[in-house]
N, C-alpha and C. Protein backbone atom coordinates (compact mmCIF):
# COMPACT_ATOMS: atom_id res chain seq x y z
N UNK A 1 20.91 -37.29 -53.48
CA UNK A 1 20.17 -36.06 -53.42
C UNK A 1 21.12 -34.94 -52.98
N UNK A 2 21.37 -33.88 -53.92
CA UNK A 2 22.00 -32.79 -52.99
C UNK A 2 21.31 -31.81 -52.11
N UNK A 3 22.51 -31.45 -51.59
CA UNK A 3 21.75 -30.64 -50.42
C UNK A 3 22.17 -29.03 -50.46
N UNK A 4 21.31 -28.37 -50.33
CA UNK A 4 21.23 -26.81 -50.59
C UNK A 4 21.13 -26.25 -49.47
N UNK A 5 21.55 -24.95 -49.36
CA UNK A 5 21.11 -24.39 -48.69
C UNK A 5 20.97 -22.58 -48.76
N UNK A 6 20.04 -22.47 -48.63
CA UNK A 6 19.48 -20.81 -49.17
C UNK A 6 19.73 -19.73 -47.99
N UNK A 7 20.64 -18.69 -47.94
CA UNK A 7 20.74 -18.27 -46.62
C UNK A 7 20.62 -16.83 -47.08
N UNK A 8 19.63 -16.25 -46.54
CA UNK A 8 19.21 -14.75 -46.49
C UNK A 8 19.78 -13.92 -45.14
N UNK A 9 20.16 -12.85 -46.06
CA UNK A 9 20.76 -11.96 -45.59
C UNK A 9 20.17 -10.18 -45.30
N UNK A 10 19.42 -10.02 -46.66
CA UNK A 10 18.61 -8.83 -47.05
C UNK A 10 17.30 -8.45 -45.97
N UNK A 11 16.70 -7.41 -45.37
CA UNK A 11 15.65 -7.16 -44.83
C UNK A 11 14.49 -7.63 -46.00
N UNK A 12 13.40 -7.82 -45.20
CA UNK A 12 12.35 -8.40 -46.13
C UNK A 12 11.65 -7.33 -47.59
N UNK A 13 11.60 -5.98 -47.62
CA UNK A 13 11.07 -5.21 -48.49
C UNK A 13 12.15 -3.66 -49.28
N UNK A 14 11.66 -3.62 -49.76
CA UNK A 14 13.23 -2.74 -50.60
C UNK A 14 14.00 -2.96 -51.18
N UNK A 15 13.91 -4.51 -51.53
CA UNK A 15 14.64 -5.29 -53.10
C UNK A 15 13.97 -6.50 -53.46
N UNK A 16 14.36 -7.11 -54.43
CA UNK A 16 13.65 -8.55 -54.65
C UNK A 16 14.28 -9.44 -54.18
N UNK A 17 16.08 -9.63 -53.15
CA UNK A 17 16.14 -10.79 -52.93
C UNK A 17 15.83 -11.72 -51.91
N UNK A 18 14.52 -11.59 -51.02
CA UNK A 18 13.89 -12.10 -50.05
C UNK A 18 13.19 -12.83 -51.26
N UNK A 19 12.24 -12.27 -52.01
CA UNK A 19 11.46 -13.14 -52.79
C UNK A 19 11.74 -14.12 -53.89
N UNK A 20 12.87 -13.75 -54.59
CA UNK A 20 13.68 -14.38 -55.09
C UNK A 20 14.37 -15.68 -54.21
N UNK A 21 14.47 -15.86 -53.20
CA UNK A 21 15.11 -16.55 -52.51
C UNK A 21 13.85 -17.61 -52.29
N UNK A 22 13.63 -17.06 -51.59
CA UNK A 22 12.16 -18.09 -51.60
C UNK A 22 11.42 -18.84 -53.21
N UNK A 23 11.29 -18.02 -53.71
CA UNK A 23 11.13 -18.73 -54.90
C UNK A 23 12.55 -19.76 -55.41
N UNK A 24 13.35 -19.38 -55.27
CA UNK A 24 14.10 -19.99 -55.78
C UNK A 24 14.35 -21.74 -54.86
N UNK A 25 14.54 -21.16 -53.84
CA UNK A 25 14.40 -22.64 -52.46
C UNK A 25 12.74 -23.37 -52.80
N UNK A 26 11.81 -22.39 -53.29
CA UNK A 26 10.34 -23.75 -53.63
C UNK A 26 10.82 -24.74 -55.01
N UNK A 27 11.45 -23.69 -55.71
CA UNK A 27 11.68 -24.27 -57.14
C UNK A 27 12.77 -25.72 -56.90
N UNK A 28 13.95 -25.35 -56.23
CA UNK A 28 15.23 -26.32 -56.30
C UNK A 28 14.31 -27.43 -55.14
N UNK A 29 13.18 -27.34 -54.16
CA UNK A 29 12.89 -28.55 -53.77
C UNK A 29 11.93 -29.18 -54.47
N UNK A 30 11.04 -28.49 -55.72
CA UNK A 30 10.46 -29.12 -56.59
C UNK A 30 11.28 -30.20 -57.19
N UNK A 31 12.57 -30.06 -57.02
CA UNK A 31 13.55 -30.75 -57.84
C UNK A 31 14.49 -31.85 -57.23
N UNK A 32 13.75 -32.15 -55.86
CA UNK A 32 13.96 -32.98 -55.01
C UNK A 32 14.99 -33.07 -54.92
N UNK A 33 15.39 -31.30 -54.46
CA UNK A 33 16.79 -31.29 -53.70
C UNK A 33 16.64 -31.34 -52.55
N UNK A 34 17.31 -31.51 -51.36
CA UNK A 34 17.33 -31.12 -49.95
C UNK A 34 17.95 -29.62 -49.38
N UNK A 35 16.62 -29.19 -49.61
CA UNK A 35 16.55 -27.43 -49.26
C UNK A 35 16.50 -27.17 -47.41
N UNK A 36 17.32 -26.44 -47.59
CA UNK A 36 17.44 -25.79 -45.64
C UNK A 36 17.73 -24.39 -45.99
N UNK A 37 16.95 -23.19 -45.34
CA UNK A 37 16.97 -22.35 -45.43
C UNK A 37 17.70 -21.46 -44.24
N UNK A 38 18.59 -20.27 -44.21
CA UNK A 38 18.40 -19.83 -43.14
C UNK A 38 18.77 -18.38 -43.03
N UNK A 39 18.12 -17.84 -41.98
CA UNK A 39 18.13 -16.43 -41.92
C UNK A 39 18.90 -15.89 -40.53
N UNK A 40 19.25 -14.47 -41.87
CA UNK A 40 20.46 -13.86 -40.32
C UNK A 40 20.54 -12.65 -40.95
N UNK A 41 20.81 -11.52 -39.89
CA UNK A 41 21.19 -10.22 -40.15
C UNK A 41 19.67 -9.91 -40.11
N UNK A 42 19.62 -8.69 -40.96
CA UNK A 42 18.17 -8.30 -41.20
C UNK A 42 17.00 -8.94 -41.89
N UNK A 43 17.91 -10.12 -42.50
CA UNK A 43 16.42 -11.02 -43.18
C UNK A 43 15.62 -11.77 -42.06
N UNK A 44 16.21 -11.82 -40.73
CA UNK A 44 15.05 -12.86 -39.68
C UNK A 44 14.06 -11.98 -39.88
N UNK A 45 13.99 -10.43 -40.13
CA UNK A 45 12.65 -9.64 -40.08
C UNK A 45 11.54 -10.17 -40.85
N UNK A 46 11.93 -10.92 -41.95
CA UNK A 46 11.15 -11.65 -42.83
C UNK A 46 10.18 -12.59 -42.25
N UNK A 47 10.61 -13.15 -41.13
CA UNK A 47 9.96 -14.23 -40.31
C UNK A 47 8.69 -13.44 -39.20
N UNK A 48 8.51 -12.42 -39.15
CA UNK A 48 8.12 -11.57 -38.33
C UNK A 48 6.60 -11.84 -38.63
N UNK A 49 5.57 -12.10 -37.79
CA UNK A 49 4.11 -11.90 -37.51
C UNK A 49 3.57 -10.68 -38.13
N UNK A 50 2.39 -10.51 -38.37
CA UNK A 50 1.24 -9.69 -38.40
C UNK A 50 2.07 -8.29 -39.52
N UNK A 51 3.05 -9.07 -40.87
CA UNK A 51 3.45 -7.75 -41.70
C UNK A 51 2.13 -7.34 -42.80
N UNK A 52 2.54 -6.20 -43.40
CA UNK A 52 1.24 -6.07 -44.35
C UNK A 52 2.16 -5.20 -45.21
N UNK A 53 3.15 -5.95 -46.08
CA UNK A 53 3.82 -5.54 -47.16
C UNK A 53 3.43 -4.18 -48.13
N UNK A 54 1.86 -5.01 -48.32
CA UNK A 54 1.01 -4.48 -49.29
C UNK A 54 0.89 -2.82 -49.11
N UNK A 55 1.02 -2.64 -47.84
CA UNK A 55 0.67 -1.08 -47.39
C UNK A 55 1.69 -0.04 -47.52
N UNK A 56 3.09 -0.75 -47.75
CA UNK A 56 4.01 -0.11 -48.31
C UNK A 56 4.44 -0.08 -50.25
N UNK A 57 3.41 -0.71 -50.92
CA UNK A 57 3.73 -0.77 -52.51
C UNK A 57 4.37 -2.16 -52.45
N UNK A 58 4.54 -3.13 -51.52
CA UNK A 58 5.03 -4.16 -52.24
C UNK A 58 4.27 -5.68 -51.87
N UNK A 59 4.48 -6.75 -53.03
CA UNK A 59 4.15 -7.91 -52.93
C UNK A 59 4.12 -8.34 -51.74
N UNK A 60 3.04 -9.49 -51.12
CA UNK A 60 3.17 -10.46 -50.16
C UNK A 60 3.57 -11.72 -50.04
N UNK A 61 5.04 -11.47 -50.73
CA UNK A 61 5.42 -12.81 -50.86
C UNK A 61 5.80 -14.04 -49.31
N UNK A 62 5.72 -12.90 -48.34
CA UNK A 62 5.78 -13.77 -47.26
C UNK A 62 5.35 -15.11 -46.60
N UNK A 63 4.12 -14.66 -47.03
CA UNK A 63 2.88 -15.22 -46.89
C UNK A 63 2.92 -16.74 -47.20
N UNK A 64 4.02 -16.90 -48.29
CA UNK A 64 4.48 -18.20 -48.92
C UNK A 64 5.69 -19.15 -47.98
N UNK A 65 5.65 -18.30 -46.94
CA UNK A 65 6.62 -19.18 -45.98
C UNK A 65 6.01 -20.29 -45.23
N UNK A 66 4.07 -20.46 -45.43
CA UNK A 66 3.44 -21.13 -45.16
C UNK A 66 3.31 -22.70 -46.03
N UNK A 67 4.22 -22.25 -47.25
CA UNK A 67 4.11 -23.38 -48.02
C UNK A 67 5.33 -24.48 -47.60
N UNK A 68 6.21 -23.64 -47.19
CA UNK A 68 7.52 -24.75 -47.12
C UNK A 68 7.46 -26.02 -46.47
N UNK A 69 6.05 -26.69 -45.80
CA UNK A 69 6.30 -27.90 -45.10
C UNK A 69 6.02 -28.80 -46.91
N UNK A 70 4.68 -28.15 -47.50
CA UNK A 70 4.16 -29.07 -48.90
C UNK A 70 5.43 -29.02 -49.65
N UNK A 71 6.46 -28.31 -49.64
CA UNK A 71 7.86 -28.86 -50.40
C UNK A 71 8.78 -29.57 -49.70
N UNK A 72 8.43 -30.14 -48.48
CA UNK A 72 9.42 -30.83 -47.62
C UNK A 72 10.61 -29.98 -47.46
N UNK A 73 10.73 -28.71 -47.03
CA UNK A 73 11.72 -27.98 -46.67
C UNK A 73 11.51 -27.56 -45.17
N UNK A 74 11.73 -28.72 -44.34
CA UNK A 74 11.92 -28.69 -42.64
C UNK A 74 13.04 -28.00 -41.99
N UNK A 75 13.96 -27.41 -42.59
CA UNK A 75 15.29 -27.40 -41.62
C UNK A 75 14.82 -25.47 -42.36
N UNK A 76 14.74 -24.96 -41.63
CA UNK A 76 14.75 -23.61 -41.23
C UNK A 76 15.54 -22.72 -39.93
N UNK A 77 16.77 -22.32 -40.32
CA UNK A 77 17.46 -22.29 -39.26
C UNK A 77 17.38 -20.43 -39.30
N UNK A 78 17.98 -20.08 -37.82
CA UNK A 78 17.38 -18.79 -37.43
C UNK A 78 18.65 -18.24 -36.94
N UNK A 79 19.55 -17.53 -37.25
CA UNK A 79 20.89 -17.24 -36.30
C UNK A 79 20.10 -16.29 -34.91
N UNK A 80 20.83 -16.71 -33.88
CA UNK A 80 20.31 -16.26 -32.47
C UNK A 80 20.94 -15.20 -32.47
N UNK A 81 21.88 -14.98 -32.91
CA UNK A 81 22.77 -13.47 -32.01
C UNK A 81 22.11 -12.49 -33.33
N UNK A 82 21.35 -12.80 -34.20
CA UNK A 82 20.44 -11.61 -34.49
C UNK A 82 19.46 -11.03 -34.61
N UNK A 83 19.03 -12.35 -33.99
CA UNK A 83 17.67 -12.71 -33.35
C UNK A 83 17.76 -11.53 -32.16
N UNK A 84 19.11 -11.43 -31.37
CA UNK A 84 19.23 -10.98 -30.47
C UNK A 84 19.50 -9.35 -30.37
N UNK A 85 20.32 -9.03 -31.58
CA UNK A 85 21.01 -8.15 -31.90
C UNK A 85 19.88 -6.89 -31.88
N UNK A 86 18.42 -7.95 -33.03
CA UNK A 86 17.07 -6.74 -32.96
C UNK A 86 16.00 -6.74 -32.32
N UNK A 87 16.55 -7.53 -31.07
CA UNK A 87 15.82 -7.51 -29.76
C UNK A 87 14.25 -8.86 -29.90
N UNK A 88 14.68 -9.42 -31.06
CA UNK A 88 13.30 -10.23 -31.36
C UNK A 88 13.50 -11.27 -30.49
N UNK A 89 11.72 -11.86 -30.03
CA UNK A 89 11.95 -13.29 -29.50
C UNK A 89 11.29 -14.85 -30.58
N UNK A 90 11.34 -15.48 -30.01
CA UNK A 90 11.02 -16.68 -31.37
C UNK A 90 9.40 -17.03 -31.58
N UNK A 91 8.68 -16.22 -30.53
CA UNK A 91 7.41 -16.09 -30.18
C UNK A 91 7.24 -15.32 -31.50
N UNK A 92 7.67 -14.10 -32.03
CA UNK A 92 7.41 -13.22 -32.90
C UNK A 92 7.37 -13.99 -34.02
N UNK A 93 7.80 -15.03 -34.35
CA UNK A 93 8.52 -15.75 -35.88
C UNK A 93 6.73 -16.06 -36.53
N UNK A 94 6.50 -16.11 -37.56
CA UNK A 94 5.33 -16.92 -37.91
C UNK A 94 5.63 -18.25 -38.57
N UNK A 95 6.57 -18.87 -38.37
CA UNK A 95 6.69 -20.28 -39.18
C UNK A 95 7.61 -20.79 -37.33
N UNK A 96 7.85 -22.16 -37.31
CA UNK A 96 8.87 -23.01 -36.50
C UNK A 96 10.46 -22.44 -36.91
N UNK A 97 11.32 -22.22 -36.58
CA UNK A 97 12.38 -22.44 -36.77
C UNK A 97 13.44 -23.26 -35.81
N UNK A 98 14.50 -23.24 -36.07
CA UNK A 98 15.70 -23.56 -34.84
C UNK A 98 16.11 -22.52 -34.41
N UNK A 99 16.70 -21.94 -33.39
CA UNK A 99 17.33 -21.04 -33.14
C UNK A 99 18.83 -21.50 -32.72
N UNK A 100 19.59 -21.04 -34.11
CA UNK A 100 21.00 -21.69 -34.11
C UNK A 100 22.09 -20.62 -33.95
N UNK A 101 23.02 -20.89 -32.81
CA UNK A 101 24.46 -20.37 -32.56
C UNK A 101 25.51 -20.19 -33.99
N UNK A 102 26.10 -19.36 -34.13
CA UNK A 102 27.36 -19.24 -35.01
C UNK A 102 28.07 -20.58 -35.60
N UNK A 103 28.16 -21.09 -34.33
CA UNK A 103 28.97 -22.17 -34.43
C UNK A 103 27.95 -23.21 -35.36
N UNK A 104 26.64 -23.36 -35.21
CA UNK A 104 25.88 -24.72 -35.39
C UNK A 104 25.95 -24.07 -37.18
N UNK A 105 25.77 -22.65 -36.94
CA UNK A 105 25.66 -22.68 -38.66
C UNK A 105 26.84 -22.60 -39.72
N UNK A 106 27.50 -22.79 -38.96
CA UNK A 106 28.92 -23.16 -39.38
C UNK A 106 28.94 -24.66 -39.73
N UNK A 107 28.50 -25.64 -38.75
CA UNK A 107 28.76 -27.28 -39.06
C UNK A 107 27.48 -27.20 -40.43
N UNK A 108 26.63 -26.50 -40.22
CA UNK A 108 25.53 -26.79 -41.05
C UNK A 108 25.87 -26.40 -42.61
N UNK A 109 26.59 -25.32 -42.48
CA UNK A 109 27.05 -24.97 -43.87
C UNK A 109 27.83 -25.59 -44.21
N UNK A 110 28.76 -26.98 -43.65
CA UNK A 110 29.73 -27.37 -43.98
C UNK A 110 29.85 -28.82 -44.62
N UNK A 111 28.08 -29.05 -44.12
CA UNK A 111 27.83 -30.16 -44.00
C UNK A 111 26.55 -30.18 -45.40
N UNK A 112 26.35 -28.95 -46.64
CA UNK A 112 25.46 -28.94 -47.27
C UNK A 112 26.49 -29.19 -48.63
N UNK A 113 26.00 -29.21 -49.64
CA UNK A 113 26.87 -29.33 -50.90
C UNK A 113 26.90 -28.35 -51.52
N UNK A 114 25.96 -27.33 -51.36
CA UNK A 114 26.14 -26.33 -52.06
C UNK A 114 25.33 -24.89 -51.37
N UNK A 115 25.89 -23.63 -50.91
CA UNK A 115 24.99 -22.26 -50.41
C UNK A 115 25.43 -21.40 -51.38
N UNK A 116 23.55 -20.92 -51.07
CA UNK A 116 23.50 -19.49 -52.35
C UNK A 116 22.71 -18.54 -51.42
N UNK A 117 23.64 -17.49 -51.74
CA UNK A 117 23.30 -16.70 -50.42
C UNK A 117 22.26 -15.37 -51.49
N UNK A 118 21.26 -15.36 -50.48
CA UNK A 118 20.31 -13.74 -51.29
C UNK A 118 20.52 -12.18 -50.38
């Protein structure tokens, strides 16, 4: 089985590659790859509680971060220092994540077969 990993970079609204990403990580574990996702920079905003996309002109594709356990995509990793950087705590997140150091997402990326970054 290979192993993927989808790592967002983009804030959640003002382009398509948050949603694209996600779609793309449901699709490749339809395909019984081993999908791990993870977010850093301005995409942890994506993970954020109580958004309402809709009120700005765009899709709720968020909303679909509720699906990732029915595709067996468990490993959701969260970089901390930007977690930190925009003052968020892990209380705010609406899904589980890890909250992983530089370093851990370093072994983690090293240790996947293939990252496609959005």
């Amino acid at each position: 089985m290979k192993k993927l990993c989808i790592v967002f970079k983009q804030p959640p609204h003002g382009t398509a590659h948050g949603r694209e990403g996600l779609d793309f990580s449901l699709l490749s574990a339809s395909f019984e790859q081993e999908v791990s996702l993870l977010f850093t920079n301005e995409a942890v905003l994506t993970l954020l509680k109580d958004q309402d996309p809709e009120s700005i002109g765009a899709k709720d594709y968020i909303a679909t971060l509720g699906a990732l356990p029915l595709y067996d995509i468990d490993t959701v990793l969260v970089c901390s220092e930007s977690m930190q950087e925009l003052g968020l705590s892990e209380q705010e997140l609406r899904i589980g994540v890890t909250l992983s150091a530089p370093e851990e997402i370093a072994s983690h990326l090293n240790a996947v077969d293939e990252v496609i970054v959005f």
